[in-house]
N, C-alpha and C. Protein backbone atom coordinates (compact mmCIF):
# COMPACT_ATOMS: atom_id res chain seq x y z
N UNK A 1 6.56 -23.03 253.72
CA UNK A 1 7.64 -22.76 252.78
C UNK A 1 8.62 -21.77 253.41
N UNK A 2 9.75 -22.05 253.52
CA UNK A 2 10.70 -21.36 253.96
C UNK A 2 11.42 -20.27 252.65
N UNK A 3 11.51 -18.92 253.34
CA UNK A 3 11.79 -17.59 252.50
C UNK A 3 13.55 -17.99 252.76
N UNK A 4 13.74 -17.12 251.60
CA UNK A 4 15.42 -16.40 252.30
C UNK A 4 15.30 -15.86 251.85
N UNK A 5 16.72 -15.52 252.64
CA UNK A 5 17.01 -14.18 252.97
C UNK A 5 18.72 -13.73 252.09
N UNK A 6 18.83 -12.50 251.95
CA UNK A 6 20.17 -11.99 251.22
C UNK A 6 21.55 -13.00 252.35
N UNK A 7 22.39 -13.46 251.87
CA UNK A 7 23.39 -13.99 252.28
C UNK A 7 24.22 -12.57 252.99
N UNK A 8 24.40 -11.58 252.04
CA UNK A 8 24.72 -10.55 252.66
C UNK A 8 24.62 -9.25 253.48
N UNK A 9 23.29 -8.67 252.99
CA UNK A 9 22.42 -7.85 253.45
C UNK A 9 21.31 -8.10 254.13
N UNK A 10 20.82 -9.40 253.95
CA UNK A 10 19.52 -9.84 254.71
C UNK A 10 18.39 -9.50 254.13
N UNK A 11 18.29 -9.11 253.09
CA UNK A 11 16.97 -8.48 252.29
C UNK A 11 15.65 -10.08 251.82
N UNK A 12 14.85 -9.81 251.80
CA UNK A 12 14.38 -10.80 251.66
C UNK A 12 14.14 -11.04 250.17
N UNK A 13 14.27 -10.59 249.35
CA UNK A 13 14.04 -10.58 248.23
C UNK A 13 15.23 -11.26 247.05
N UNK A 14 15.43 -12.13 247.22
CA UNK A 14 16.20 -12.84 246.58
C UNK A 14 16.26 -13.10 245.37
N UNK A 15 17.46 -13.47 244.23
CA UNK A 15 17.14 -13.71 243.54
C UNK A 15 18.25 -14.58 242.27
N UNK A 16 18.88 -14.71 243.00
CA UNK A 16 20.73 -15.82 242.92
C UNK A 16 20.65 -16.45 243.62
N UNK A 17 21.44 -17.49 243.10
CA UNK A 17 22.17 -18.59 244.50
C UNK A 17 23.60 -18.35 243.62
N UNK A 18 24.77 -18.06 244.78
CA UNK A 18 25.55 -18.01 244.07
C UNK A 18 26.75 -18.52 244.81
N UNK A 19 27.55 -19.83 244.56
CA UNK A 19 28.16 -20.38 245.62
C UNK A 19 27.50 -20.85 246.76
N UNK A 20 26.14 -21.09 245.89
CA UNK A 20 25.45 -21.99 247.38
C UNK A 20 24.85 -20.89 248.20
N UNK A 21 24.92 -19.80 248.18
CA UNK A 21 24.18 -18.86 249.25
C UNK A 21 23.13 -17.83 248.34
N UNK A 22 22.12 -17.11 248.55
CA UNK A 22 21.03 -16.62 248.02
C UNK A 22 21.88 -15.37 248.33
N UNK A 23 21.51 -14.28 246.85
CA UNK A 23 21.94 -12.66 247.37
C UNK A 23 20.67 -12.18 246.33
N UNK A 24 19.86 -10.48 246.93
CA UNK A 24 19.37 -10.37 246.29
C UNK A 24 20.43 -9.53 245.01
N UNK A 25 19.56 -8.55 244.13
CA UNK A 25 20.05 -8.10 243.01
C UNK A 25 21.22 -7.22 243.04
N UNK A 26 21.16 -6.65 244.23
CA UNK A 26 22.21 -5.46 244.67
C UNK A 26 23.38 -6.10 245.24
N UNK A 27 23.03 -7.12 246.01
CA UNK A 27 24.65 -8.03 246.42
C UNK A 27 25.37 -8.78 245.61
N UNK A 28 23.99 -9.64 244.53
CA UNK A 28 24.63 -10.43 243.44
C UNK A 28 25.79 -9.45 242.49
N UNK A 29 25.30 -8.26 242.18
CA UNK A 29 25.98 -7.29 241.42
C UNK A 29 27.37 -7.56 241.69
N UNK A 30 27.76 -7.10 243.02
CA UNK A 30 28.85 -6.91 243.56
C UNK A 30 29.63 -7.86 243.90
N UNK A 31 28.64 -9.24 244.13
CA UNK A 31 30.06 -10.43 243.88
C UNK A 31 30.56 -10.91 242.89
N UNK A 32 29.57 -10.47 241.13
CA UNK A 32 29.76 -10.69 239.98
C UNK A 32 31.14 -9.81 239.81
N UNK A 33 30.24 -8.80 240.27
CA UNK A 33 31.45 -7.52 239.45
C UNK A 33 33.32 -7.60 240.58
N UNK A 34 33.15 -8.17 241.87
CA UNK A 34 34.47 -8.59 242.41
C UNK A 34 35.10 -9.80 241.75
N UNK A 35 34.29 -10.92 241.52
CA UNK A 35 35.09 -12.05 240.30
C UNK A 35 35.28 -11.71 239.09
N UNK A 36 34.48 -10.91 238.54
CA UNK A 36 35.54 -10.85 237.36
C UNK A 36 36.57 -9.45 236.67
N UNK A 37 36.73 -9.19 238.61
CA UNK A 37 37.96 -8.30 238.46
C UNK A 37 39.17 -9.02 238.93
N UNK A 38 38.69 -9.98 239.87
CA UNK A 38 39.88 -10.56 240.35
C UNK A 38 40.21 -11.38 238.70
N UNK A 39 39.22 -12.12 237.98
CA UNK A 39 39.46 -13.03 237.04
C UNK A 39 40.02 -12.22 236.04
N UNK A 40 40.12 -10.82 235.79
CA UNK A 40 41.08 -10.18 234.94
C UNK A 40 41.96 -9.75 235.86
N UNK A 41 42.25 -9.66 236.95
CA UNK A 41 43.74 -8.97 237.62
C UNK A 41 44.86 -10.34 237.50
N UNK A 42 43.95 -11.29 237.37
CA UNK A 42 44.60 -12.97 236.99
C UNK A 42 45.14 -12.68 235.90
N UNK A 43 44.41 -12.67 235.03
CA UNK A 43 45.01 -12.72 233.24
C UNK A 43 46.19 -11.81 233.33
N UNK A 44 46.32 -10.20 233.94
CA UNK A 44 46.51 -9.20 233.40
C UNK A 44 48.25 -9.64 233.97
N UNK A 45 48.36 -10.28 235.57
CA UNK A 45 49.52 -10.74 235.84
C UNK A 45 50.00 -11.71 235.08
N UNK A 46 49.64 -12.71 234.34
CA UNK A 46 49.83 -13.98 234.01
C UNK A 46 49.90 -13.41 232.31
N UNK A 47 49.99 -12.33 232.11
CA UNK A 47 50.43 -11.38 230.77
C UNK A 47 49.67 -11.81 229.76
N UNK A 48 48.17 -12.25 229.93
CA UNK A 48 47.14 -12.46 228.90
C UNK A 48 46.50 -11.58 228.17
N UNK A 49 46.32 -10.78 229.19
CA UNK A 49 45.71 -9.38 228.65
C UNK A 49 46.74 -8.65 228.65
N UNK A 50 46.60 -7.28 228.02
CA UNK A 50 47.83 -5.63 228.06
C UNK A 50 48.22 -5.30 229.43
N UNK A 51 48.28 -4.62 229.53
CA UNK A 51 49.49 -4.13 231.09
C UNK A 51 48.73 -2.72 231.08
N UNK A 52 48.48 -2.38 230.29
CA UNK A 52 47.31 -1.23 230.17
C UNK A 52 46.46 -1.04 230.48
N UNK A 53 45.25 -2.00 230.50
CA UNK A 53 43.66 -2.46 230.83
C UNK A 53 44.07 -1.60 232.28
N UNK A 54 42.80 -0.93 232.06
CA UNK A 54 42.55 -0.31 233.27
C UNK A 54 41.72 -0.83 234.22
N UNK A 55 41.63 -1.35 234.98
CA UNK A 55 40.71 -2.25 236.07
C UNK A 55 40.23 -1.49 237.09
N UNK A 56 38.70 -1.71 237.58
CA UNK A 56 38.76 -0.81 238.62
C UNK A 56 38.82 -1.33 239.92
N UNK A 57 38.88 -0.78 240.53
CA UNK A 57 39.37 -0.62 242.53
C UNK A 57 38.10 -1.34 243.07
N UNK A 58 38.12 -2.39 243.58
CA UNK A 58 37.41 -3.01 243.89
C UNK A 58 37.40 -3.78 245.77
């Protein structure tokens, strides 16, 4: 049986597939939490959301 490994870090402990590649819990975090900043910096230009929303630095 073949293991994997983190797509990003290399950790073996996996526990996503996300876009087709395995991340464990600490990488998954961070590609969750980069899409759905980009997916509100989308709205926030495209004047869906307030002009206010504070987004963070990512």
């Amino acid at each position: 049986m073949r293991t994997q490994t983190c797509a990003a870090c290399g950790s073996g402990k996996t526990m996503a597939i996300i876009g087709g590649k395995p991340y464990c819990y600490g990488c998954a975090s961070k590609v969750i939490l980069m899409h759905n900043v980009k997916f509100l910096r989308n709205l926030k230009n495209e004047k869906l959301i307030p002009s206010q929303l504070q987004l963070p630095e990512v």
